[in-house]
Structures are given as C-alpha cells and as structure tokens.
N, C-alpha and C. Protein backbone atom coordinates (compact mmCIF):
# COMPACT_ATOMS: atom_id res chain seq x y z
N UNK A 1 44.87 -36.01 55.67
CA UNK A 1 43.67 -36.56 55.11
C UNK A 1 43.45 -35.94 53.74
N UNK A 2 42.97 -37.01 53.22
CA UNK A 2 43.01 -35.70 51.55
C UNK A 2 41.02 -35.72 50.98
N UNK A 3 40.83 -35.42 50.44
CA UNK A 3 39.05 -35.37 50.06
C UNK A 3 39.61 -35.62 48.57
N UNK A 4 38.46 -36.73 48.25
CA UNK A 4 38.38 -36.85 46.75
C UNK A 4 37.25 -36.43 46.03
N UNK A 5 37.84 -35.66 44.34
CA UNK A 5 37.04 -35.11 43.37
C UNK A 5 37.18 -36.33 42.68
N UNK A 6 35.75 -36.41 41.84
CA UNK A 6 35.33 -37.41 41.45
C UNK A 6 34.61 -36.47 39.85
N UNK A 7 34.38 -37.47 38.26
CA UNK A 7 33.91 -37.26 37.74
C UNK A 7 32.75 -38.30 37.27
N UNK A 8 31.99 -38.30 36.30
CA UNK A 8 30.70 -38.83 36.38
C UNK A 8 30.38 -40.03 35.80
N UNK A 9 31.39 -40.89 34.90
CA UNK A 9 31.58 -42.03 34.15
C UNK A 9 30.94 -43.16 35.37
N UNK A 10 30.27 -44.15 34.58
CA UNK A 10 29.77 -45.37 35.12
C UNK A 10 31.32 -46.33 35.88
N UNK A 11 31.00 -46.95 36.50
CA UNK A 11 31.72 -48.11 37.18
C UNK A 11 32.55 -48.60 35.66
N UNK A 12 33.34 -49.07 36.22
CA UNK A 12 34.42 -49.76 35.32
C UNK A 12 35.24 -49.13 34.16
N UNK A 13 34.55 -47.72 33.80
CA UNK A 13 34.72 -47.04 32.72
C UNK A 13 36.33 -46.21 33.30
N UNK A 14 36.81 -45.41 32.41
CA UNK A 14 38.20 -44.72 32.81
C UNK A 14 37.63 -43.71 34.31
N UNK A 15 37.56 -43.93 35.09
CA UNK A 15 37.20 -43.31 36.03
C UNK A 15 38.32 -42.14 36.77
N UNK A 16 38.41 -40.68 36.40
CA UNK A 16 39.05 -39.96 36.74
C UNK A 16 39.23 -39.45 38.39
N UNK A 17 40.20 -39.98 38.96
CA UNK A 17 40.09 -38.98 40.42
C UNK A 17 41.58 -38.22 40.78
N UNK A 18 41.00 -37.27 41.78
CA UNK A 18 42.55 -36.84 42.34
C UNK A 18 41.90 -36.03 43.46
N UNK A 19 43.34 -35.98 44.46
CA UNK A 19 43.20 -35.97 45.91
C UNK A 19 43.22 -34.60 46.24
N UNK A 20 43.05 -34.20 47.12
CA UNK A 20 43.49 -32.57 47.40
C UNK A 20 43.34 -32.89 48.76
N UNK A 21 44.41 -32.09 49.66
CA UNK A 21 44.30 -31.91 51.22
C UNK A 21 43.36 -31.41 51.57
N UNK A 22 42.67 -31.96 52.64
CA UNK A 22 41.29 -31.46 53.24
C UNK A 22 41.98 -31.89 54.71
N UNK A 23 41.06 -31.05 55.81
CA UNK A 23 41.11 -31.15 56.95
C UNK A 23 39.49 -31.98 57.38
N UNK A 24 38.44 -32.17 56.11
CA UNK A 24 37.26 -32.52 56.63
C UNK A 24 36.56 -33.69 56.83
N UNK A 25 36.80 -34.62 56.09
CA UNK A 25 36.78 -36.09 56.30
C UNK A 25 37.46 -36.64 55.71
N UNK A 26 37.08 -38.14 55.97
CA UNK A 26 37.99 -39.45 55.30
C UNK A 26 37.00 -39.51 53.55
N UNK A 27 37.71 -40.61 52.80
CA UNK A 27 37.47 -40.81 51.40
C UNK A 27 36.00 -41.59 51.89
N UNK A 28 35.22 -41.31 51.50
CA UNK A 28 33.88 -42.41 51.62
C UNK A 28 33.99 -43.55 50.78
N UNK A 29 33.64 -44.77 51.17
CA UNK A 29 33.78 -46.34 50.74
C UNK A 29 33.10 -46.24 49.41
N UNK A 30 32.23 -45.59 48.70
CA UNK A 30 31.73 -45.49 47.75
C UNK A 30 32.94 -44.97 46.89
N UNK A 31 33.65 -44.01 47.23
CA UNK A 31 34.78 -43.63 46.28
C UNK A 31 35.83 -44.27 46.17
N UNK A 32 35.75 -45.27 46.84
CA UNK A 32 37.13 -46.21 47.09
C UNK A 32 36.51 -47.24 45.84
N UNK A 33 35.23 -47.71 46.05
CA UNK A 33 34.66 -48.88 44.88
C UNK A 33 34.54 -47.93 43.96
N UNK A 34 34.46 -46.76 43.19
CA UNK A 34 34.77 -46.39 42.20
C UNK A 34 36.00 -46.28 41.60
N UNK A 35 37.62 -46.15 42.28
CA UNK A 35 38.48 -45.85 42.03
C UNK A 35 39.64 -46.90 41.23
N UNK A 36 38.80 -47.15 39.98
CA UNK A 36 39.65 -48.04 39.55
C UNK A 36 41.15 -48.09 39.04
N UNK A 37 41.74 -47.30 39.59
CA UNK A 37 43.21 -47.49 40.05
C UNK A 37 43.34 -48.01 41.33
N UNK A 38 42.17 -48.04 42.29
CA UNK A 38 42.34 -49.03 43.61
C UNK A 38 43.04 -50.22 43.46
N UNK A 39 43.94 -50.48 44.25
CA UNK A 39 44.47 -52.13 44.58
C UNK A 39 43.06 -53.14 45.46
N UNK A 40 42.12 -52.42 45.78
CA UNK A 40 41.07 -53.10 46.55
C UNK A 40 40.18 -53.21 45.45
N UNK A 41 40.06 -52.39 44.17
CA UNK A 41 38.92 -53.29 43.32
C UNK A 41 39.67 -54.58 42.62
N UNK A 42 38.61 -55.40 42.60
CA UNK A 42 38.53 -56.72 41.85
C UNK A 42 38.07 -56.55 40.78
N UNK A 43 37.41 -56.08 40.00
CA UNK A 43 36.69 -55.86 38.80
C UNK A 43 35.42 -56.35 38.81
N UNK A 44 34.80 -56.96 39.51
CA UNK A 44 34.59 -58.03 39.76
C UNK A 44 33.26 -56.93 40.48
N UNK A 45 31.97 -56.35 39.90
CA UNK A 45 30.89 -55.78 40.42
C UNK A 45 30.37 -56.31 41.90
N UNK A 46 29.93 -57.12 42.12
CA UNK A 46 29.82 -57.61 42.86
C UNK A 46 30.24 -57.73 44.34
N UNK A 47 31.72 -58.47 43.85
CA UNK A 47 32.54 -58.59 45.12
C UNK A 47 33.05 -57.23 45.05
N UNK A 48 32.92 -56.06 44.25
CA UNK A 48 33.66 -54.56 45.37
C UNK A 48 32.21 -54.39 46.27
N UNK A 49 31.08 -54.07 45.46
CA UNK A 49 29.62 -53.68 46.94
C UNK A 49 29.86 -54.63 47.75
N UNK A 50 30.14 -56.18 47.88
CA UNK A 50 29.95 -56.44 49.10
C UNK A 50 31.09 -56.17 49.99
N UNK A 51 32.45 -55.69 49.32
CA UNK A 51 33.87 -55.23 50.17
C UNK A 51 32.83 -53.76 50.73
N UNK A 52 32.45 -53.45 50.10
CA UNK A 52 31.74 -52.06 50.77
C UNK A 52 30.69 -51.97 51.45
N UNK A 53 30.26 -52.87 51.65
CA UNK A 53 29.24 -52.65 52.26
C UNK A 53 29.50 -53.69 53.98
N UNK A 54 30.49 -54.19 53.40
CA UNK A 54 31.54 -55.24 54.97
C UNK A 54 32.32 -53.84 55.46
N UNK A 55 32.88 -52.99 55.08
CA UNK A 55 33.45 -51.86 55.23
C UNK A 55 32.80 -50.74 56.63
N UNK A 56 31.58 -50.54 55.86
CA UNK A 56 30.67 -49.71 56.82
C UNK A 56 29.92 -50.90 57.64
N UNK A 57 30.19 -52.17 57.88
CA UNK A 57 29.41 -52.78 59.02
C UNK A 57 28.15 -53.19 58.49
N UNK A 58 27.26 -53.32 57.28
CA UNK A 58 26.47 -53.52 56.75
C UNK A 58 26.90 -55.72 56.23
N UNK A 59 25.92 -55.98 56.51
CA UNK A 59 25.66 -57.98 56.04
C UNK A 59 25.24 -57.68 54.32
N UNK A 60 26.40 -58.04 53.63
CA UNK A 60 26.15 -58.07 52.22
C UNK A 60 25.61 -59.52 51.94
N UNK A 61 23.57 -58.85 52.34
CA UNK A 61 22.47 -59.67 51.61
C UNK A 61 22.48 -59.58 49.97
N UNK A 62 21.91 -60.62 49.65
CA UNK A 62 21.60 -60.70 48.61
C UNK A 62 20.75 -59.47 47.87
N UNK A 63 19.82 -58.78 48.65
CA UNK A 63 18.87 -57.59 48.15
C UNK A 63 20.00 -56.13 48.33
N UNK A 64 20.75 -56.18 49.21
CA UNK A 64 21.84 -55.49 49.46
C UNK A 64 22.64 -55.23 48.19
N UNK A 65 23.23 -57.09 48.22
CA UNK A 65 24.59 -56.34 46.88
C UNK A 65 23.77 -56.24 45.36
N UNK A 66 22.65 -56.52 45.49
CA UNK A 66 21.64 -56.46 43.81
C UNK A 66 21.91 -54.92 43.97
N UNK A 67 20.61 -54.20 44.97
CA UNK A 67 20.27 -53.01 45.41
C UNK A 67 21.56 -52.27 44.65
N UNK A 68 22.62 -52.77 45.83
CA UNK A 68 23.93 -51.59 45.85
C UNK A 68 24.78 -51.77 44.42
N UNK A 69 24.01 -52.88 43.72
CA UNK A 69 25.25 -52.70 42.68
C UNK A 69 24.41 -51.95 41.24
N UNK A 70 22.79 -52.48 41.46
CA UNK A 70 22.31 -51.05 39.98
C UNK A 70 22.20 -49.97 41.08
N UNK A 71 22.50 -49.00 42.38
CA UNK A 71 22.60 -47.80 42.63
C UNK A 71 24.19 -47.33 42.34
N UNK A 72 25.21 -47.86 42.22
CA UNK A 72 26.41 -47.43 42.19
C UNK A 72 27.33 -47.89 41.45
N UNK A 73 26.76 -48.59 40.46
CA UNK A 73 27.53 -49.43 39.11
C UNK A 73 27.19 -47.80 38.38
N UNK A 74 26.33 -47.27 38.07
CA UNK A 74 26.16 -46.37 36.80
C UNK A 74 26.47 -44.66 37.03
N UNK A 75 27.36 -44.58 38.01
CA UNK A 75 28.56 -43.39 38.28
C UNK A 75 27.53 -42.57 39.54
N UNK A 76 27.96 -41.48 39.45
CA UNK A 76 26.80 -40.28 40.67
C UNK A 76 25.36 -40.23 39.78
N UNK A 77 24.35 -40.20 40.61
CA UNK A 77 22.80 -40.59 40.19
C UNK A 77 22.01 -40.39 41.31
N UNK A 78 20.31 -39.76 41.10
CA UNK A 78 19.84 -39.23 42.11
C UNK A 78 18.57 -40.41 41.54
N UNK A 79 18.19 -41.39 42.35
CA UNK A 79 17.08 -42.20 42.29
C UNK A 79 15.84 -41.74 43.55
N UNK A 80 14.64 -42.18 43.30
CA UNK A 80 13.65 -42.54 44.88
C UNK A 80 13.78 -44.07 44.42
N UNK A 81 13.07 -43.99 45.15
CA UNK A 81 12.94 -45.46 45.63
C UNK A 81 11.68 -46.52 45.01
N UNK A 82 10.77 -45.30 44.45
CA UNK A 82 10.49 -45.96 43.10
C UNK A 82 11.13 -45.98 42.08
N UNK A 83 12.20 -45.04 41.70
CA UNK A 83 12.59 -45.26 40.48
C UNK A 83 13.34 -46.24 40.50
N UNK A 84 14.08 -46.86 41.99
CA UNK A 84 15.17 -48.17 42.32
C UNK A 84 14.29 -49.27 41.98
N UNK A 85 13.35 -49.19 42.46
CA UNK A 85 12.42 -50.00 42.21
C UNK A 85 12.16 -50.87 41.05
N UNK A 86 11.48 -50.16 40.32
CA UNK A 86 10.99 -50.59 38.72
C UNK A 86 12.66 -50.91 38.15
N UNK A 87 14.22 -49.86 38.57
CA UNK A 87 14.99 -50.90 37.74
C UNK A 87 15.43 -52.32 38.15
N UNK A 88 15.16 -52.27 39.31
CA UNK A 88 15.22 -53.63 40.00
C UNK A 88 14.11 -55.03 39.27
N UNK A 89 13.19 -54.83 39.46
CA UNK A 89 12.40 -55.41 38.83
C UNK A 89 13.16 -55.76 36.68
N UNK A 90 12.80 -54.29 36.34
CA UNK A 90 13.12 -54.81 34.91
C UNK A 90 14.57 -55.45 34.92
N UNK A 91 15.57 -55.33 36.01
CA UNK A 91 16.56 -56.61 36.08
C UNK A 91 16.36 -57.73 36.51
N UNK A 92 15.10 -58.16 36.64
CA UNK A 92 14.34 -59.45 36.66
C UNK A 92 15.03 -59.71 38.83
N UNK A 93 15.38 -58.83 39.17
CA UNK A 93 15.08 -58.98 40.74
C UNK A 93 14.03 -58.49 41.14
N UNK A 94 13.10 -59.42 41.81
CA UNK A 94 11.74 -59.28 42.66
C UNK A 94 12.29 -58.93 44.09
N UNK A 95 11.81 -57.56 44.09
CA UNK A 95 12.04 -57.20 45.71
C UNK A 95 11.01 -56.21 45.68
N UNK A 96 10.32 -56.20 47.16
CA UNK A 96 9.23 -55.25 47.35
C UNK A 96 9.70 -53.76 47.52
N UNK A 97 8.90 -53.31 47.50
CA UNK A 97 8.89 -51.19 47.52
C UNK A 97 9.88 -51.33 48.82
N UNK A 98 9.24 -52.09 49.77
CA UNK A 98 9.14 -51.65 51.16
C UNK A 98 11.12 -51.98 51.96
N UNK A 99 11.39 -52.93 51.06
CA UNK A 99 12.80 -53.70 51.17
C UNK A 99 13.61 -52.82 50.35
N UNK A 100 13.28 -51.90 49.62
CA UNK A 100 13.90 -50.64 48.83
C UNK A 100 14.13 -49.48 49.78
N UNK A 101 12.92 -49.57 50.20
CA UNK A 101 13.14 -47.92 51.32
C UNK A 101 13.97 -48.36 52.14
N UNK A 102 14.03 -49.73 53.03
CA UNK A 102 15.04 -49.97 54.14
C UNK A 102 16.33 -50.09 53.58
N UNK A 103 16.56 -50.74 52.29
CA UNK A 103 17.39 -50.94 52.26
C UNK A 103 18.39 -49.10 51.82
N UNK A 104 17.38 -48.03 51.07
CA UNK A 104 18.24 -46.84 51.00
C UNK A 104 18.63 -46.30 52.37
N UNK A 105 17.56 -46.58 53.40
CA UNK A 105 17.58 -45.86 54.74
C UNK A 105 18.95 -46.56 55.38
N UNK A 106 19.19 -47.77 55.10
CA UNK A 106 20.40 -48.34 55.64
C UNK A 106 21.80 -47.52 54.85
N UNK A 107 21.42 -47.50 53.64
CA UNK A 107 23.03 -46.82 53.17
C UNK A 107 22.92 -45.71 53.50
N UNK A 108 22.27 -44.77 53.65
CA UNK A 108 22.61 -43.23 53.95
C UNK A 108 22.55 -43.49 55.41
N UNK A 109 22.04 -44.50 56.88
CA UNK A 109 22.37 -44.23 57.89
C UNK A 109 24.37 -44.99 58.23
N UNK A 110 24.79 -44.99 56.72
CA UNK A 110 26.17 -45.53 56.97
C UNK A 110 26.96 -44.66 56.32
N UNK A 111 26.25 -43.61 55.52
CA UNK A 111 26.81 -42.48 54.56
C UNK A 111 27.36 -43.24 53.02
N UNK A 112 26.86 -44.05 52.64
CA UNK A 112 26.92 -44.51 50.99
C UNK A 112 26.03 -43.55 50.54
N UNK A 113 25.15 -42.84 51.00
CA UNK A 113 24.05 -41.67 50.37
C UNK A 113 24.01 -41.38 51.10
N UNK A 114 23.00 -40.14 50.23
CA UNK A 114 22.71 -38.77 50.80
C UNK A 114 21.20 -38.75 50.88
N UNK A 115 20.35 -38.32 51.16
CA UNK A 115 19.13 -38.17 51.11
C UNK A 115 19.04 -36.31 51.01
N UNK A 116 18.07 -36.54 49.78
CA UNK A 116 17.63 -34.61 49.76
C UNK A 116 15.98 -35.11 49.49
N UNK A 117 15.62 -34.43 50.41
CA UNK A 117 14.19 -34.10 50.25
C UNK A 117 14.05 -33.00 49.29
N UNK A 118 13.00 -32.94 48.61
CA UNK A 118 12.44 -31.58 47.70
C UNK A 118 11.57 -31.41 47.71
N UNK A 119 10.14 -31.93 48.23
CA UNK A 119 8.98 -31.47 48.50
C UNK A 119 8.88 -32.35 49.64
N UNK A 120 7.59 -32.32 50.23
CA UNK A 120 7.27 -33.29 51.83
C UNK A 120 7.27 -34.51 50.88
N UNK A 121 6.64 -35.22 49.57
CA UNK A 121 6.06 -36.13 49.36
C UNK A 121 7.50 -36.66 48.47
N UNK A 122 8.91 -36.00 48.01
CA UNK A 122 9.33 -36.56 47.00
C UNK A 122 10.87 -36.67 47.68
N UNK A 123 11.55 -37.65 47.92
CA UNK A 123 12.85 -37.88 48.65
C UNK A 123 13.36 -38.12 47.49
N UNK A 124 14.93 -37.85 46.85
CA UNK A 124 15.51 -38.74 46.29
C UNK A 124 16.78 -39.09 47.18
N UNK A 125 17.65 -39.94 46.48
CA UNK A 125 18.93 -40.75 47.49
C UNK A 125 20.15 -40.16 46.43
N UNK A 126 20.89 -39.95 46.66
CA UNK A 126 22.19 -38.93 45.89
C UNK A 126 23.12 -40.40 46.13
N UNK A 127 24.13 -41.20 45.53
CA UNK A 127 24.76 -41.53 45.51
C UNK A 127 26.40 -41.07 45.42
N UNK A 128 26.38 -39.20 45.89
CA UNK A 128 27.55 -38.77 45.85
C UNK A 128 26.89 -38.49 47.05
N UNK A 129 27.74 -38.90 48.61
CA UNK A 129 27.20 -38.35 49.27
C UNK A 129 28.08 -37.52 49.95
N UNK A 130 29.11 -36.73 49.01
CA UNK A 130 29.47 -35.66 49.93
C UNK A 130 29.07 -34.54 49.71
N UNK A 131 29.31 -33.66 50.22
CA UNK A 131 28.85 -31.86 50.47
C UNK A 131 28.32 -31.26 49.10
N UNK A 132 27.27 -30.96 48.51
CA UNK A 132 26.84 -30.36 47.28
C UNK A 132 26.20 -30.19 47.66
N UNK A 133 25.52 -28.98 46.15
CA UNK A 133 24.22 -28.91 45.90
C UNK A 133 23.49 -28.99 44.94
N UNK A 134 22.06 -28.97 44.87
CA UNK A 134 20.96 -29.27 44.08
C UNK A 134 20.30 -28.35 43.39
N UNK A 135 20.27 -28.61 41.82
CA UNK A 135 18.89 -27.78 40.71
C UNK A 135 17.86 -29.08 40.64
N UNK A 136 16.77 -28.57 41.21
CA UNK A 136 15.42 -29.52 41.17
C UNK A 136 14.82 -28.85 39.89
N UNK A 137 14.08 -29.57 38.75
CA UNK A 137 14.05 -29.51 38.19
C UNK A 137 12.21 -29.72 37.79
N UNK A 138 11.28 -28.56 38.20
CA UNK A 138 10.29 -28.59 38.10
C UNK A 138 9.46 -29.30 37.02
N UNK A 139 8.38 -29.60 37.23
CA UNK A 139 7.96 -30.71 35.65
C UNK A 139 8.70 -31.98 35.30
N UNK A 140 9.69 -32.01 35.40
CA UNK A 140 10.66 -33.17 35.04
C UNK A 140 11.19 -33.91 36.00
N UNK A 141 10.62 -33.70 36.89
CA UNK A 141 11.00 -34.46 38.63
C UNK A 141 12.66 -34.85 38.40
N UNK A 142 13.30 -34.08 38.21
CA UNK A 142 15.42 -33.98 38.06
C UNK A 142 15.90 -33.42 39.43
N UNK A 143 16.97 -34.19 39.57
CA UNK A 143 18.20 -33.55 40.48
C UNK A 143 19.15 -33.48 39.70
N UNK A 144 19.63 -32.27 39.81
CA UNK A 144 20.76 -32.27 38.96
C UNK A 144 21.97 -31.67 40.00
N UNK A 145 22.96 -31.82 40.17
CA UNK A 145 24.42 -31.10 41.10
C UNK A 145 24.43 -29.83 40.60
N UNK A 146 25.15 -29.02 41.53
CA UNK A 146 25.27 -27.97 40.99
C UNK A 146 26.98 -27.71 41.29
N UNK A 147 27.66 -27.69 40.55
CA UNK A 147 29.46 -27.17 40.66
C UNK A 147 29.63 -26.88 42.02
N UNK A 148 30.38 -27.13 43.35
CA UNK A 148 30.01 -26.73 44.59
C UNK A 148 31.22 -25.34 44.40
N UNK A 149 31.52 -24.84 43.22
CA UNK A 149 32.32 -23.15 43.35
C UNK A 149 31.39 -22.79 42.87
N UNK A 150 30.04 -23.00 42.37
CA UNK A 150 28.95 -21.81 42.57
C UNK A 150 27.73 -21.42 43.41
N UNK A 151 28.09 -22.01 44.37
CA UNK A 151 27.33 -21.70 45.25
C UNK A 151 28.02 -21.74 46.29
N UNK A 152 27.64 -19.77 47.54
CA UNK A 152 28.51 -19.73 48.30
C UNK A 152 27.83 -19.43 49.55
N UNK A 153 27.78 -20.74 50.92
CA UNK A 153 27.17 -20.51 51.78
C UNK A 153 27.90 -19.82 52.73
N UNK A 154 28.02 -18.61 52.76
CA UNK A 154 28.95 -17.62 53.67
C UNK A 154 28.52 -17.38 55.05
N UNK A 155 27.60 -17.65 55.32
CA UNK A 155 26.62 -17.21 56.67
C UNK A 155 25.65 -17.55 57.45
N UNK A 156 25.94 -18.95 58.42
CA UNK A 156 24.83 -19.25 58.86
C UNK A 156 24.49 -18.74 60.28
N UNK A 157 23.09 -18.93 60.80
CA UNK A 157 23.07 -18.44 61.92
C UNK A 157 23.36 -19.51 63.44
N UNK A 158 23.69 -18.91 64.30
CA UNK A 158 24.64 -19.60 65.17
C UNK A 158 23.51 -20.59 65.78
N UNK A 159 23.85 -21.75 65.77
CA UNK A 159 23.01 -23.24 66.28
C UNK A 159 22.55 -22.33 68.17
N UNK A 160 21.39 -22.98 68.26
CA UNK A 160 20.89 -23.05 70.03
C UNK A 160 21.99 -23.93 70.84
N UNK A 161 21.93 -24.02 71.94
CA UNK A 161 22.90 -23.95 72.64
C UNK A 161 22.55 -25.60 72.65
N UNK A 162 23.74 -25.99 72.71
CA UNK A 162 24.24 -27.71 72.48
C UNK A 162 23.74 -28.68 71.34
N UNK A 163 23.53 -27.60 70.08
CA UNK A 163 23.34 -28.07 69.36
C UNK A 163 25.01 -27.69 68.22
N UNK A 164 25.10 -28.19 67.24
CA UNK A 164 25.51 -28.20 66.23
C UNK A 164 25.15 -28.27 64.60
N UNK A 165 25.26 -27.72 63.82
CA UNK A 165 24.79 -27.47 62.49
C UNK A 165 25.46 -29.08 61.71
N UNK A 166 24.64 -29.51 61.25
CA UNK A 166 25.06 -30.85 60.39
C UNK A 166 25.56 -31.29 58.99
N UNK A 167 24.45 -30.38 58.09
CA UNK A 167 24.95 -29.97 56.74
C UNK A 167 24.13 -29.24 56.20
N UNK A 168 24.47 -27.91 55.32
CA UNK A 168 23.39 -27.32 54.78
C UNK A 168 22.67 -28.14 53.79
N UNK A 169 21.37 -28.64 53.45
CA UNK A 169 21.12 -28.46 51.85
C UNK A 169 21.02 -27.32 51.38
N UNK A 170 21.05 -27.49 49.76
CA UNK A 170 20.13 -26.10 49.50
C UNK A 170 20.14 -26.72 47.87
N UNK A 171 18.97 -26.83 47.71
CA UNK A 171 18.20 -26.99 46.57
C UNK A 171 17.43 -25.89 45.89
N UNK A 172 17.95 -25.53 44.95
CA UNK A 172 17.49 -24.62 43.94
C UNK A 172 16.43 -25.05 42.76
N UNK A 173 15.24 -24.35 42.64
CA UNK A 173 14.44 -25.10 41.92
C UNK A 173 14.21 -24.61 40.13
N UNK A 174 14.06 -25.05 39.41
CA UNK A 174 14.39 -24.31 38.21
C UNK A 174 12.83 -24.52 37.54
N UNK A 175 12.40 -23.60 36.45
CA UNK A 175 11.31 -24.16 35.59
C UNK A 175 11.42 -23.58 34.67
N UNK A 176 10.76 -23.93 33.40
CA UNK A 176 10.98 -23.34 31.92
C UNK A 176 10.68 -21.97 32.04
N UNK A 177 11.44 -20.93 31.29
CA UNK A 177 10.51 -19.73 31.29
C UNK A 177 9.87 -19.23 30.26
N UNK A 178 9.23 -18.59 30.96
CA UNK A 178 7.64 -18.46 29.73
C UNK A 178 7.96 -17.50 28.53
N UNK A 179 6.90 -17.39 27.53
CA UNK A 179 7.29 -16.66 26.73
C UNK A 179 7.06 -15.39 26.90
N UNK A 180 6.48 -14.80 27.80
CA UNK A 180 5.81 -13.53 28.02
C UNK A 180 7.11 -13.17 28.50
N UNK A 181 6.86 -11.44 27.78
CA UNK A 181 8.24 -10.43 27.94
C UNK A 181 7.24 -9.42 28.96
C-alpha cells in the first residue's frame, strides 16, 4: 500500500505527487481526482467529483457535484459551511445553509474531509483529510496545516477497555504578540 504526499496547487494546475510505502491506509478518492497524471481523470471538473463521489457510494446530485467541485477544484482548503456557502451563492448556485451542512456531513461521513472543531461554535471541513495538524489562527478565524515532521505525538494514554483511539487532533492556536517586553 503506498500513502500519498500531496502539494497545494489548485485542480488542473501541475499537480505534484509521490508515493511512499505506508502500512496505514489506501490513497483517498480525493487524491486520486487531484492526480493529474491519473488515467481516471478526464479533465473534465465535473465528471472527476462525480467519478468520486460514485467511488465512496455517494448519488452525484446536482448540489453534490456544484458543492464538491468549488470545495476541491481550488487544491487543500479549510472552509465552514458558511464560508461554502456565500461561494456557492456568488457562483450564482442557490442552495440553502442547511443543504451545505448535510451535504459537508456526507463527505467527511465517507472521508473526502476532515472536520476540526476549534471552538464549540466554529467547525471548519479540511479538504486534506488525512492525518495533520492545525495553527488556528486567533482574530483571523484561519486554519492553517502544520508540516506533520513538526509535530510529535509520542504518547497517548491507553483507550478504556473496548475502546480504541481514532485520531488525534491537535490544534495549536496562535495570536499576534504584543508589544510589551
């Protein structure tokens, strides 16, 4: 099985990848519609979200392949679901708030995203949804990645009995610093 590194260029652009042996999962369908050295992309925006979204078992609706194609046409990106929102709209698609939240809750319950919470009131949806982490970015409501070789989770404590550990987050929060010495 190999895990793919990915860099940050929009859809269609020279999109850099390469493989490395992993023992930990398969390539996620999102990295397959980025990989334009794929023999499975068409060029063709559209028809790759709905190959991907037929992939994970998902009915490529119409609010679906709009949705999935401004979240994953413009490379790795941390949206809510207002911010999907309003670009939906200024692309002259009318879809409600409420057909936004289901429709993110559907890709991350298929793993096209990630969901990181950062406060109780503020979710965003990660469109890289494998293993990283997060600089939240106080004042400026930002997610930003953080290199996953700098940050080193060496030690967790052992799960209750018949449970299993799922994935760490860990979101780091940043804010300007002041001028006082």
């Amino acid at each position: 099985m190999t895990d793919t590194i990915r860099t940050r260029p929009a859809l269609g652009e020279g999109f850099s990848l390469r493989s490395i042996p992993t023992e930990t999962e398969a390539v996620l369908p999102v990295a397959q519609l980025r990989d334009v050295s794929s023999s499975r992309r068409t060029g063709c925006p559209f028809h790759d979200v709905r190959e991907m979204l037929r992939e994970v078992g998902l009915r490529p609706t119409r609010q679906r392949l709009a949705l999935g194609w401004l979240l994953f046409a413009k490379g790795d990106r941390h949206v809510t679901a207002e911010m999907l929102h309003e670009e939906a709209i200024r692309a002259r698609f009318p879809v409600s708030l409420a057909t936004v939240y289901n429709t993110l809750h559907q890709f991350t319950e298929v793993s096209l995203l990630r969901e990181v919470a950062v406060d109780g009131s503020k979710t965003y949806f990660d469109t890289n949804a494998s293993d990283h982490y997060h600089f939240y970015v106080e004042g400026h409501n930002e997610l930003v990645d953080i290199p996953e070789q700098d940050v080193m989770v060496d030690r967790l404590p052992e799960p209750p009995e018949g449970y299993e550990v799922a994935r760490v987050d860990v979101v780091v929060r940043l804010r300007r610093k002041t001028g006082k010495a």
